[in-house]
C-alpha atoms as a PDB file:
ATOM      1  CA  UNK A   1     -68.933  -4.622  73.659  1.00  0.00           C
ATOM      2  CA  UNK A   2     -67.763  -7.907  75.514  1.00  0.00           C
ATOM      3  CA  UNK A   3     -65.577  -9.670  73.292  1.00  0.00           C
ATOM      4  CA  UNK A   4     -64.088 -12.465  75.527  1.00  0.00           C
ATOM      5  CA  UNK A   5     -63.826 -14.059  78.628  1.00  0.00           C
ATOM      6  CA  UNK A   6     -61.340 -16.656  80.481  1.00  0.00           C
ATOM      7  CA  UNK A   7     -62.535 -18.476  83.503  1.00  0.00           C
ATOM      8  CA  UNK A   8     -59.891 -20.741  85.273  1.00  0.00           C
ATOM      9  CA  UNK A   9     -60.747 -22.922  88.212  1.00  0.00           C
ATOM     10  CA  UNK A  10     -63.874 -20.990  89.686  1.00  0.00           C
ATOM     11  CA  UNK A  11     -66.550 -23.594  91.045  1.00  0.00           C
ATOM     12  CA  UNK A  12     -66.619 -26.371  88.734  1.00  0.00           C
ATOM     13  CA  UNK A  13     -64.897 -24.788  86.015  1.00  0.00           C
ATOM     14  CA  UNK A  14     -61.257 -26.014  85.475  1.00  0.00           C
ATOM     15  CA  UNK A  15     -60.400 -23.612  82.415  1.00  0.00           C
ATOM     16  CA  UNK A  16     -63.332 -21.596  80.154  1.00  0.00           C
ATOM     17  CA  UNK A  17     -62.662 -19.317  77.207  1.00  0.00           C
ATOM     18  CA  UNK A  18     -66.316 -17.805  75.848  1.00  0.00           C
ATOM     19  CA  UNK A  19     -65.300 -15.762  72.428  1.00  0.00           C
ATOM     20  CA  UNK A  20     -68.612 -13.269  71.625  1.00  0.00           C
ATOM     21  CA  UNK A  21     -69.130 -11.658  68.035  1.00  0.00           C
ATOM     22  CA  UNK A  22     -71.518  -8.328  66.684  1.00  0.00           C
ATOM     23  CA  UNK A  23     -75.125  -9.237  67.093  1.00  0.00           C
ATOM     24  CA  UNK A  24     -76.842 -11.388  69.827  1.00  0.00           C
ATOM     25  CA  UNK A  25     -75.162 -13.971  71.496  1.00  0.00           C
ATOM     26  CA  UNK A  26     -76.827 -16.903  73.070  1.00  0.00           C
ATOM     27  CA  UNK A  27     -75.591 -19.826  75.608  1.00  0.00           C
ATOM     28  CA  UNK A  28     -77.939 -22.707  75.583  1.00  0.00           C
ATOM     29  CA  UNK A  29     -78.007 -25.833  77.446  1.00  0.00           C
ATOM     30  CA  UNK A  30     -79.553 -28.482  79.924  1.00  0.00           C
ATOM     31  CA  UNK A  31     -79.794 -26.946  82.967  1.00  0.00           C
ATOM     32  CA  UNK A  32     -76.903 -27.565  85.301  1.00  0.00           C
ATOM     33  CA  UNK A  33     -74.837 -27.271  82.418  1.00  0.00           C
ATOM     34  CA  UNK A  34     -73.027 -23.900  83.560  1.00  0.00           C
ATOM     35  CA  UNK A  35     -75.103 -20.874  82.280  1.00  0.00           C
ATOM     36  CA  UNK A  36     -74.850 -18.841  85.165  1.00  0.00           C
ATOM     37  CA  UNK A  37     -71.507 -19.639  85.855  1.00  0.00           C
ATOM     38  CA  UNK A  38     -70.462 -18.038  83.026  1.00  0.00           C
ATOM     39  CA  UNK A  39     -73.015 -15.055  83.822  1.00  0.00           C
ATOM     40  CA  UNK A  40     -70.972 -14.845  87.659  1.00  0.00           C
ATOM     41  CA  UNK A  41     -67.685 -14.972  86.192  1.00  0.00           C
ATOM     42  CA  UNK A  42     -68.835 -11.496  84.098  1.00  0.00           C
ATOM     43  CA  UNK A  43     -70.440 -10.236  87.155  1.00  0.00           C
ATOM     44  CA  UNK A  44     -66.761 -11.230  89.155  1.00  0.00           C
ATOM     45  CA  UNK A  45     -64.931  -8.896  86.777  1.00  0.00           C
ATOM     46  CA  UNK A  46     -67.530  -5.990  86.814  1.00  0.00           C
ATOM     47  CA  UNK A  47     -66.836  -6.088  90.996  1.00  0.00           C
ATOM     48  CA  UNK A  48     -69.117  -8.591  92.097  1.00  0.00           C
ATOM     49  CA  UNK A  49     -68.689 -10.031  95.891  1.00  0.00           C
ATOM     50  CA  UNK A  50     -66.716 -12.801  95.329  1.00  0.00           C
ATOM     51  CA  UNK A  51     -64.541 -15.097  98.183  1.00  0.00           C
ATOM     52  CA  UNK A  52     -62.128 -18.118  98.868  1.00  0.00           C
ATOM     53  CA  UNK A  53     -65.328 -20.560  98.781  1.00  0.00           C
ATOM     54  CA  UNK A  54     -65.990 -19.988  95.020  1.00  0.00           C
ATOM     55  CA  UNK A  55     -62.284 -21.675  94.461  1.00  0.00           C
ATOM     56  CA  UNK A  56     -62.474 -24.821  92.431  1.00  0.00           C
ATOM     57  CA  UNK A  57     -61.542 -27.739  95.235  1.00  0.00           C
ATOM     58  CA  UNK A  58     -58.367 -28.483  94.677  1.00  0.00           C
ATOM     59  CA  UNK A  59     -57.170 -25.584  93.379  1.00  0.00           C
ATOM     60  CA  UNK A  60     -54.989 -22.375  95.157  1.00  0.00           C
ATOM     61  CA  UNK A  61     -56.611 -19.553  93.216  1.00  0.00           C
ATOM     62  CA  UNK A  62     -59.617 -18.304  90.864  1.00  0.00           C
ATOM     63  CA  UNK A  63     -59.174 -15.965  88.462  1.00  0.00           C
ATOM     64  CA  UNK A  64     -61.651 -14.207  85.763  1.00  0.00           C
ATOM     65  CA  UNK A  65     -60.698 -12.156  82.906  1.00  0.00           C
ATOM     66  CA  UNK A  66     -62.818 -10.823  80.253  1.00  0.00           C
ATOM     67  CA  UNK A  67     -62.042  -8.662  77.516  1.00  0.00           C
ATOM     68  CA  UNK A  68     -64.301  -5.573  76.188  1.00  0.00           C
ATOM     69  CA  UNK A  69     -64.093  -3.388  72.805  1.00  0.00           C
ATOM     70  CA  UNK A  70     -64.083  -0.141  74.267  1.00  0.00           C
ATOM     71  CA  UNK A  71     -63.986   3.019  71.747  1.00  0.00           C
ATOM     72  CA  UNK A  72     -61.787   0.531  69.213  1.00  0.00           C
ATOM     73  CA  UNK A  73     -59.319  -0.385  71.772  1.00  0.00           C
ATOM     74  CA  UNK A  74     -59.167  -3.054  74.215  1.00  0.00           C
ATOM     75  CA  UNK A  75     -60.278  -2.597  77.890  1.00  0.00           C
ATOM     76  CA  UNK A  76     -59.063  -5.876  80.148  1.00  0.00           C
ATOM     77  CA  UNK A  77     -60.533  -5.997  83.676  1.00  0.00           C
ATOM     78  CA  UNK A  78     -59.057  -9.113  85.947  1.00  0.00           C
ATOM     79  CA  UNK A  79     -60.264 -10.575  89.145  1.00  0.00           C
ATOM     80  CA  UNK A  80     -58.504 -13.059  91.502  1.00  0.00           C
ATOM     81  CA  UNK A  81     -59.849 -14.919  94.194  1.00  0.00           C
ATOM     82  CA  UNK A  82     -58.203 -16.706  97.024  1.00  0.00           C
ATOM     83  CA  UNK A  83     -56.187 -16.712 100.326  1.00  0.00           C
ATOM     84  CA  UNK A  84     -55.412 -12.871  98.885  1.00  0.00           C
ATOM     85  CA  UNK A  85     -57.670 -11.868  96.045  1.00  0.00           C
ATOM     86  CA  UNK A  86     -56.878  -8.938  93.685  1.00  0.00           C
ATOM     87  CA  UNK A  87     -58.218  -6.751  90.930  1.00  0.00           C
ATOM     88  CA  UNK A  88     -56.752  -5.128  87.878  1.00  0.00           C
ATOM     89  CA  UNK A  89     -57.776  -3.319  84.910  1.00  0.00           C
ATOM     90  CA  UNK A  90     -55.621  -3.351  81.762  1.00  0.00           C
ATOM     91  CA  UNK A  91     -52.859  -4.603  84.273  1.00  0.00           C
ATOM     92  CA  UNK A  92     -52.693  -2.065  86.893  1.00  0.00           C
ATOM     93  CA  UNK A  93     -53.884  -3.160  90.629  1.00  0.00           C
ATOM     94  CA  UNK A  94     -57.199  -1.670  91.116  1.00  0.00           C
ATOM     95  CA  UNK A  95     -60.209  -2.354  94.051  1.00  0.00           C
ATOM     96  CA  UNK A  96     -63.916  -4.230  93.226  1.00  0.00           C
ATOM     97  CA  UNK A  97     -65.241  -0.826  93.539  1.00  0.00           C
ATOM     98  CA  UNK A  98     -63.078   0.528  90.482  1.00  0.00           C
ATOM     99  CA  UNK A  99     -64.660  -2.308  88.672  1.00  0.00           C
ATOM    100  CA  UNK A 100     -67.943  -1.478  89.421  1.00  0.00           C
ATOM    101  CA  UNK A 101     -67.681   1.906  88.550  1.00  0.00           C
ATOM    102  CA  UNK A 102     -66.741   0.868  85.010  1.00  0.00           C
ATOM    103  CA  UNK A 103     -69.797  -1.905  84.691  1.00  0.00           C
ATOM    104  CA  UNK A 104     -71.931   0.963  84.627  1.00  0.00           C
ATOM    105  CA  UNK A 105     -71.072   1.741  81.285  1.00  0.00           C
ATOM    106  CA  UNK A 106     -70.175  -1.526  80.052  1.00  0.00           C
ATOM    107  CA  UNK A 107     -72.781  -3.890  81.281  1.00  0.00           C
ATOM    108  CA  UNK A 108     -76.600  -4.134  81.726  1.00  0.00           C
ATOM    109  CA  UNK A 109     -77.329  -7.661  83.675  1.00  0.00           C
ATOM    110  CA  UNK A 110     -81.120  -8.089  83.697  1.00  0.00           C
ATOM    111  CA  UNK A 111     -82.374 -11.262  85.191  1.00  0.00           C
ATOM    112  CA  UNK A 112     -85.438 -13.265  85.549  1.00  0.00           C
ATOM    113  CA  UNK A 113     -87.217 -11.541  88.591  1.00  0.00           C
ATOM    114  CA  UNK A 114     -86.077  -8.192  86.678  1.00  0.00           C
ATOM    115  CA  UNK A 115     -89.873  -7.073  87.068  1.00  0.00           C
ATOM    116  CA  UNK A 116     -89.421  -6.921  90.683  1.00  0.00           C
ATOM    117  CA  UNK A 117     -87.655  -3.645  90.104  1.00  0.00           C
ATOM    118  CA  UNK A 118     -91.244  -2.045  89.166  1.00  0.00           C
ATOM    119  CA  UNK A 119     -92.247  -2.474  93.053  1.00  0.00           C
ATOM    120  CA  UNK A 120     -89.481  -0.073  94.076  1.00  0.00           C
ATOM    121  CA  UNK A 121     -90.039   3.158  94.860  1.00  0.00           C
ATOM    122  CA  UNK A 122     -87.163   4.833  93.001  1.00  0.00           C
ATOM    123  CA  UNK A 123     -87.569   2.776  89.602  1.00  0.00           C
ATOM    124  CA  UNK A 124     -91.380   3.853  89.737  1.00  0.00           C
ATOM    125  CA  UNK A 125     -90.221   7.339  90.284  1.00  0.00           C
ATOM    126  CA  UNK A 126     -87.873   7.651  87.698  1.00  0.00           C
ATOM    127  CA  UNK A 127     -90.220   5.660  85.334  1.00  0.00           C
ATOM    128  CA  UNK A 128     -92.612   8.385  86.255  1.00  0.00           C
ATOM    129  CA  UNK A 129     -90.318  11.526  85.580  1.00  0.00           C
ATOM    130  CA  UNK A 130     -89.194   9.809  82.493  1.00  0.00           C
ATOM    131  CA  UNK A 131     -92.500   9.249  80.689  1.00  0.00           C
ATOM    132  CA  UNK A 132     -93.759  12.886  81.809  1.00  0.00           C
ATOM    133  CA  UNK A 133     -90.396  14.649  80.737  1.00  0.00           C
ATOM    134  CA  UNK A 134     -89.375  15.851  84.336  1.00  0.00           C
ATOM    135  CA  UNK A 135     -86.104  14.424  84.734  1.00  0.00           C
ATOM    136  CA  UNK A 136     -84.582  17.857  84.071  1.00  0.00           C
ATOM    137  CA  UNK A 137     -87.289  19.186  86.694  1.00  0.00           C
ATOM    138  CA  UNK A 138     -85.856  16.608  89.190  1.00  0.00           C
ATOM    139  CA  UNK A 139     -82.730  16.890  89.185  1.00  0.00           C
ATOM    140  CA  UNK A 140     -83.435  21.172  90.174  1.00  0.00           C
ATOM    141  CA  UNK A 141     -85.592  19.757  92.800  1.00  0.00           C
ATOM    142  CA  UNK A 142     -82.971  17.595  94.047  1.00  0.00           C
ATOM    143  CA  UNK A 143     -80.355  20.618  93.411  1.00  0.00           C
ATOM    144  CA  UNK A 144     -82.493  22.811  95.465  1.00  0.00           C
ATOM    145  CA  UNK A 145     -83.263  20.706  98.595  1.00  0.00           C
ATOM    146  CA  UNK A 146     -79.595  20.199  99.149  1.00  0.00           C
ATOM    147  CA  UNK A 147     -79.440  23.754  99.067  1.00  0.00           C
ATOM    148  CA  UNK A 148     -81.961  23.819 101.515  1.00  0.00           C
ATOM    149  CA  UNK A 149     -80.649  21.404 103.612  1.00  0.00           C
ATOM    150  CA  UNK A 150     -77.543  22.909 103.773  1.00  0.00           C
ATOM    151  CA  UNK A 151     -78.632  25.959 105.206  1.00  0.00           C
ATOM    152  CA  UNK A 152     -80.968  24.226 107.555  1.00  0.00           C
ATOM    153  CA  UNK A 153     -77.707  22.552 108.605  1.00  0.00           C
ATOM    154  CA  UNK A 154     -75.463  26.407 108.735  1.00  0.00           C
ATOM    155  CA  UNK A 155     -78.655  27.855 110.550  1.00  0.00           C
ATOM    156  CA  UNK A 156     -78.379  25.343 113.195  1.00  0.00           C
ATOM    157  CA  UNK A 157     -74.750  25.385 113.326  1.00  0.00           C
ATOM    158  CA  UNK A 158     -75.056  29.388 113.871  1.00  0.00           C
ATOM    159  CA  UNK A 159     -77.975  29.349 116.425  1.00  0.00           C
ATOM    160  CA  UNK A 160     -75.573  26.289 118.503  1.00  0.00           C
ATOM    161  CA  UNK A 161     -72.663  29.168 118.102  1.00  0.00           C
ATOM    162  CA  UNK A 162     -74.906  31.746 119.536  1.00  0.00           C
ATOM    163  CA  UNK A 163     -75.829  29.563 122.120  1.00  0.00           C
ATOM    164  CA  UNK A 164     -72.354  28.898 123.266  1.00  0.00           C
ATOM    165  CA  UNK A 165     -71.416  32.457 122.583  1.00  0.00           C
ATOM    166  CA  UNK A 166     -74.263  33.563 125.433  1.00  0.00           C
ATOM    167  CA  UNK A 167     -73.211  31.099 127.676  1.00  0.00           C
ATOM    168  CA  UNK A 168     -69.471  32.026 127.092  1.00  0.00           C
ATOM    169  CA  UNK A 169     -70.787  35.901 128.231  1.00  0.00           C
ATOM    170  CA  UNK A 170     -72.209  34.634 131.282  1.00  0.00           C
ATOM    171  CA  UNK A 171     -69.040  33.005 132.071  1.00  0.00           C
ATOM    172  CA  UNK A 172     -67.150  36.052 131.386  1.00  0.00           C
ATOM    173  CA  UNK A 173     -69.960  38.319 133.633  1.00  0.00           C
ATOM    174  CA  UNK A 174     -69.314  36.122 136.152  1.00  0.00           C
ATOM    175  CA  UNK A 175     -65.458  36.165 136.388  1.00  0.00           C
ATOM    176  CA  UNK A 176     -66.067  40.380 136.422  1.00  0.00           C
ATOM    177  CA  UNK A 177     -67.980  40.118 139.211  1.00  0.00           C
ATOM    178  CA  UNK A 178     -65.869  37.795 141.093  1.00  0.00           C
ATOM    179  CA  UNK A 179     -62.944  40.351 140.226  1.00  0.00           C
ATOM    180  CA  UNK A 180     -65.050  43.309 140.765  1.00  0.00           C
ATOM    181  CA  UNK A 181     -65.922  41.951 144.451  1.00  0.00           C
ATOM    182  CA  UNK A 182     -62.517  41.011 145.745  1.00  0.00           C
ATOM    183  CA  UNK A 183     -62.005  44.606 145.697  1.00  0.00           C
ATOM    184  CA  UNK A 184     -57.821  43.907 144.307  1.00  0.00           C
ATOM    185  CA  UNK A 185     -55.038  46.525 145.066  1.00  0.00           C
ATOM    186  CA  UNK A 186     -51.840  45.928 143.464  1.00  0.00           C
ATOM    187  CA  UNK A 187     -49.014  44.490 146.641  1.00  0.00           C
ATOM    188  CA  UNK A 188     -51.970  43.900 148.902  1.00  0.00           C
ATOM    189  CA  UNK A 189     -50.960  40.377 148.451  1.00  0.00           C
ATOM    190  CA  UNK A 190     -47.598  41.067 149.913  1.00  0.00           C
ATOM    191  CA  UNK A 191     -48.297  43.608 152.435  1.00  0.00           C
ATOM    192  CA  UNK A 192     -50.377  41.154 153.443  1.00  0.00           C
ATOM    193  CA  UNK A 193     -48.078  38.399 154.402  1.00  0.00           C
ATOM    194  CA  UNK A 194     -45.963  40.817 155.883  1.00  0.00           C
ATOM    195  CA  UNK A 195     -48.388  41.661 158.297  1.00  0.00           C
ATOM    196  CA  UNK A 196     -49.572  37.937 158.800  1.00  0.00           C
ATOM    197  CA  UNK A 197     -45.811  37.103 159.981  1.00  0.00           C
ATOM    198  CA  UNK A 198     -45.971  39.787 162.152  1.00  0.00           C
ATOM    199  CA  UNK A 199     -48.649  38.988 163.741  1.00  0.00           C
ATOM    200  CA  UNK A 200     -48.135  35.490 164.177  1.00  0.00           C
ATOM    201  CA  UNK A 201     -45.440  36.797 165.943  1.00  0.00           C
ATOM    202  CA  UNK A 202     -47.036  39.562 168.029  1.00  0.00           C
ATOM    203  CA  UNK A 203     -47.464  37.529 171.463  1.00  0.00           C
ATOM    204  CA  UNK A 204     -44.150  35.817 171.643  1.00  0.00           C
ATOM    205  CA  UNK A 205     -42.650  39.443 170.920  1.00  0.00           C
ATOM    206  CA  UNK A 206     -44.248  40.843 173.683  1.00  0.00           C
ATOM    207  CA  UNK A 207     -43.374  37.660 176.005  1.00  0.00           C
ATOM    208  CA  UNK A 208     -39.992  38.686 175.334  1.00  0.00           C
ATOM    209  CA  UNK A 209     -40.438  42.286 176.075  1.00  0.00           C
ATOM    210  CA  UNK A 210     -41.911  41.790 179.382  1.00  0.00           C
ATOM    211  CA  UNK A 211     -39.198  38.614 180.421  1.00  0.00           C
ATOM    212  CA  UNK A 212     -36.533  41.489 179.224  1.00  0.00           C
ATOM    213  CA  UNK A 213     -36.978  44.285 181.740  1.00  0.00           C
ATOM    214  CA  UNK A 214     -34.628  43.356 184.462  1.00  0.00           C
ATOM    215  CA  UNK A 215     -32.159  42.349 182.183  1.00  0.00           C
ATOM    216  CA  UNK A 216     -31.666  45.650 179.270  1.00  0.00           C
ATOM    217  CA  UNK A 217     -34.291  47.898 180.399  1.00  0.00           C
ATOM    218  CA  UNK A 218     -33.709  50.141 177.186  1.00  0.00           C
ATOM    219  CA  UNK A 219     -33.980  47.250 174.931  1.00  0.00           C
ATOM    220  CA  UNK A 220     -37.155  45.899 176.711  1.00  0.00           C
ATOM    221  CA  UNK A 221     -38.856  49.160 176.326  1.00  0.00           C
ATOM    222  CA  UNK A 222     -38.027  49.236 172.531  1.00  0.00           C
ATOM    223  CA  UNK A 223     -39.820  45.599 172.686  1.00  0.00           C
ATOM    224  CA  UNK A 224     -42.536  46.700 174.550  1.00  0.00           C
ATOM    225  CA  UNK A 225     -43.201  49.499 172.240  1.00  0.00           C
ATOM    226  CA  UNK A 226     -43.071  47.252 168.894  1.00  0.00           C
ATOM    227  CA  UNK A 227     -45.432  44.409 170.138  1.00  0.00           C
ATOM    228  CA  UNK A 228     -48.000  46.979 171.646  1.00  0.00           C
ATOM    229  CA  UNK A 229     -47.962  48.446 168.071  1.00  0.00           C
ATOM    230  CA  UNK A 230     -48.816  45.021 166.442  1.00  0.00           C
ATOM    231  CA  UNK A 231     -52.359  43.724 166.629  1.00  0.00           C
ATOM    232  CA  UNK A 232     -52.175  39.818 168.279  1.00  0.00           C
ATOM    233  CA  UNK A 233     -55.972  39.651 167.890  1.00  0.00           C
ATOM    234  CA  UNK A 234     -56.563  36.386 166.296  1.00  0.00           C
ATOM    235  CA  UNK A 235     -59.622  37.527 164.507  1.00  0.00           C
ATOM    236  CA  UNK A 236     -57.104  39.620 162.446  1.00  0.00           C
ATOM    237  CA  UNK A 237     -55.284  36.850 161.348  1.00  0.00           C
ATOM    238  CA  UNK A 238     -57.820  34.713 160.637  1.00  0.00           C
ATOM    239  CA  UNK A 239     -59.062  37.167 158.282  1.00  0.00           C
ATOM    240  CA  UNK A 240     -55.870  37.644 157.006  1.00  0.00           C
ATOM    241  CA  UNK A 241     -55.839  34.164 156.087  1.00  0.00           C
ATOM    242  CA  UNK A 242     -59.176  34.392 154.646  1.00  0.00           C
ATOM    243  CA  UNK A 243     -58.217  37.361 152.130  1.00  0.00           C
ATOM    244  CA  UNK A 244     -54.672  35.624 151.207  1.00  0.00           C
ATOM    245  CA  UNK A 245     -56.738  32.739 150.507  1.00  0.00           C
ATOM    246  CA  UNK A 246     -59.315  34.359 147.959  1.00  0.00           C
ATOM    247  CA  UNK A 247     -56.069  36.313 146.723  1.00  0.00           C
ATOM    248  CA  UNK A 248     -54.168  32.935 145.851  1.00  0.00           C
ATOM    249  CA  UNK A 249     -57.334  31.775 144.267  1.00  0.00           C
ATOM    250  CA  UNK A 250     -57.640  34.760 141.984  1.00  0.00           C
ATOM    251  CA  UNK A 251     -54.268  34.598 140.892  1.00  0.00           C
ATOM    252  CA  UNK A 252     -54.065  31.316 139.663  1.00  0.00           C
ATOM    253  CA  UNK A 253     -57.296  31.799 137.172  1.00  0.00           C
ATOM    254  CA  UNK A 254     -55.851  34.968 136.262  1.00  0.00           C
ATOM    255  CA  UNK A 255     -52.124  34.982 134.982  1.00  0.00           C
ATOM    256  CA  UNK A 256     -50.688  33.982 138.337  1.00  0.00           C
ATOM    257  CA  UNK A 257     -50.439  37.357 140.112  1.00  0.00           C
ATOM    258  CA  UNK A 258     -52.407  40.882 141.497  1.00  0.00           C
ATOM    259  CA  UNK A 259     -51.406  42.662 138.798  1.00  0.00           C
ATOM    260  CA  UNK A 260     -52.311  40.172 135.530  1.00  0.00           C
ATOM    261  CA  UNK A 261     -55.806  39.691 137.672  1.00  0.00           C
ATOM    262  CA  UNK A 262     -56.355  43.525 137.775  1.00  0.00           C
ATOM    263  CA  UNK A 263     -55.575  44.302 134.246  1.00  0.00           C
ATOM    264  CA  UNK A 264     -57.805  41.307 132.986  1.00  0.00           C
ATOM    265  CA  UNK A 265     -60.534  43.169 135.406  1.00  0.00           C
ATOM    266  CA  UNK A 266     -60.025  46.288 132.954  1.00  0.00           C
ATOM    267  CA  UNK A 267     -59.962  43.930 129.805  1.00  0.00           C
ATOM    268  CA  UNK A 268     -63.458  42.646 130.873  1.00  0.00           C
ATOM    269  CA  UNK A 269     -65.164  45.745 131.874  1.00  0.00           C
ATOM    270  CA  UNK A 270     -63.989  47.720 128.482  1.00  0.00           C
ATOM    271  CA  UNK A 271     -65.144  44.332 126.931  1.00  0.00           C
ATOM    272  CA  UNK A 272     -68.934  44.522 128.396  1.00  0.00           C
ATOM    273  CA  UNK A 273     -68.931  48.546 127.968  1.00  0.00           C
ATOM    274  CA  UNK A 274     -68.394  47.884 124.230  1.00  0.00           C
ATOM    275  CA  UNK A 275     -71.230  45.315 124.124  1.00  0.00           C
ATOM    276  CA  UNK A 276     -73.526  47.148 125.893  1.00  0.00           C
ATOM    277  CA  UNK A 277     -72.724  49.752 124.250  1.00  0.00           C
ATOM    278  CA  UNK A 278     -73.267  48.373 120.585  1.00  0.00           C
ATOM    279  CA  UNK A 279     -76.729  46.757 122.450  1.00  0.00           C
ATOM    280  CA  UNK A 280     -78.100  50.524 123.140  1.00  0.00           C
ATOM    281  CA  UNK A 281     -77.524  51.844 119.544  1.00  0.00           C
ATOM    282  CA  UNK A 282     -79.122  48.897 117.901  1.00  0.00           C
ATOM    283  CA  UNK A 283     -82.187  49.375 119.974  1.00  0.00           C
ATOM    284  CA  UNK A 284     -82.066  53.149 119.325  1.00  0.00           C
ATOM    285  CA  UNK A 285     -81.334  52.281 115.435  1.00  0.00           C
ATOM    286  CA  UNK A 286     -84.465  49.697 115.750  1.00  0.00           C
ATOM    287  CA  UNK A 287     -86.504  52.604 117.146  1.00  0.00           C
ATOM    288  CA  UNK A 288     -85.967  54.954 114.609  1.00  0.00           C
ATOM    289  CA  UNK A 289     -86.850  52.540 111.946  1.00  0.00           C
ATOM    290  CA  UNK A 290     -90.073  51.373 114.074  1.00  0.00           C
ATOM    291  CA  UNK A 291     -91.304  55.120 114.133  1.00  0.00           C
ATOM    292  CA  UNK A 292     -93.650  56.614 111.628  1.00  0.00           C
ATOM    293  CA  UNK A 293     -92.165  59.618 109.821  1.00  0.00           C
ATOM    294  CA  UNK A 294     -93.806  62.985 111.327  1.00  0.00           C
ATOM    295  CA  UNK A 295     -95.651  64.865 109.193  1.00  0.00           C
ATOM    296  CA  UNK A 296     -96.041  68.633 108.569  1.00  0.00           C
ATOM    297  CA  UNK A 297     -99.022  70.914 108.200  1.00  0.00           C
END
């Protein structure tokens, strides 16, 4: 029950104090003569918007307190408005929305265009369940439609995993068969450059053996021998280049070398025999199940 409440310097209003007893409680007068002030200064301390503007002029700050018998003890909620405006209840800071979370039990305002309220949907509804005894009824329809919306919401969240979980296989497939195709040996990489050097080198080595003959004829033969054995083609070493190239590439998606690329080559194909693998027996499983039992004479 409201019991008091202080108004200082809000609008007109330099200072207020409205005591209320048991019983009804009426404020009459002219109009003009500050009715709904007092109503707004109620509706201030049950977490009403409130602002700066509503400051009497002259004045630095509003404030509103009113006072309500709550279970035999008092319950004080305060609002301050200003530059900085504040709430409190029984003295301790609190926000507008605190307040109005109390006014639910404490207060009923009910105004002059209160029949509006009957052209709403929800107040017809709830007049509707009230009067035929299905509020209980509601609330397990309301109880079961979050329900279902929730799994509406997990089934779509599930088919979206599955979704990225196929496209995550493909991904996969295709890194196997990019691995699969570059055909890997473990050192090819190095052998590799090896023979690149050498055969970068292949004509000026045999330049040398040739220029070399009238000079150490042993030495020049030794040359001779060594650059005839190395191929100078330069189709071999631009296909050298081309196969260190793919090389390099696989090793940096793959752990930086031949032999982390290899093994994850391994990883995937025991990886796609276990799926397929668990994909034949559920089809087998779904065939038994499909099949009629045979019968016997």
């Amino acid at each position: 029950m409201l019991k008091e409440l202080k108004v200082r310097d809000l609008a007109l209003v330099a200072e207020s104090r409205v005591r209320f007893g048991p019983g009804l409680n009426l404020l009459t007068g002219e109009t003009g003569s500050g009715k709904s002030l007092i109503v707004d200064a109620l509706g201030l301390t049950l977490g009403a918007r409130g602002g700066a503007d509503q400051v009497r002029h002259g004045a630095q700050r509003a404030t509103v307190e009113s006072v309500f018998d709550s279970g035999g003890s008092a319950l004080v909620l305060e609002r301050e408005l200003g530059k900085r405006g504040a709430a409190r209840i029984d003295g301790r800071s609190a926000s507008p929305v605190q307040l109005r979370e109390l006014a639910r039990n404490l207060v009923a305002v009910h105004g002059q265009h209160e029949h509006h309220a009957l052209l709403d949907t929800d107040t017809q509804t709830d007049l509707l369940d009230g009067y035929a005894g299905g509020r209980e009824m509601g609330v397990a329809v309301g109880v079961a439609h979050s329900a279902w919306a929730a799994a509406l919401t997990a089934l779509s969240e599930l088919e979206a995993m599955r979704s990225r979980g196929l496209r995550e296989q493909e991904f996969l497939r295709w890194q196997l068969e990019e691995l699969k195709n570059a055909d890997l040996r473990p050192g090819e990489d190095a052998e590799l450059a090896a023979e690149r050097a050498a055969v970068r080198h292949a004509a000026r080595l045999a330049e040398l053996g040739h220029e070399s003959v009238s000079e150490v004829a042993d030495v020049a033969a030794e040359l001779r021998r060594y650059s005839e054995a190395l191929d100078s083609d330069p189709g071999r070493l631009e296909a050298i280049e081309t196969r260190l190239a793919l090389l390099d590439a696989i090793k940096r998606k793959h752990g930086g070398t031949l032999e982390t690329a290899i093994a994850e080559e391994e990883r995937l194909k025991r990886q796609f025999g276990a799926t397929e693998d668990l994909r034949v027996h559920k089809a087998r499983f779904a065939c038994r199940r499909r099949s009629p039992p045979s019968s016997t004479a």
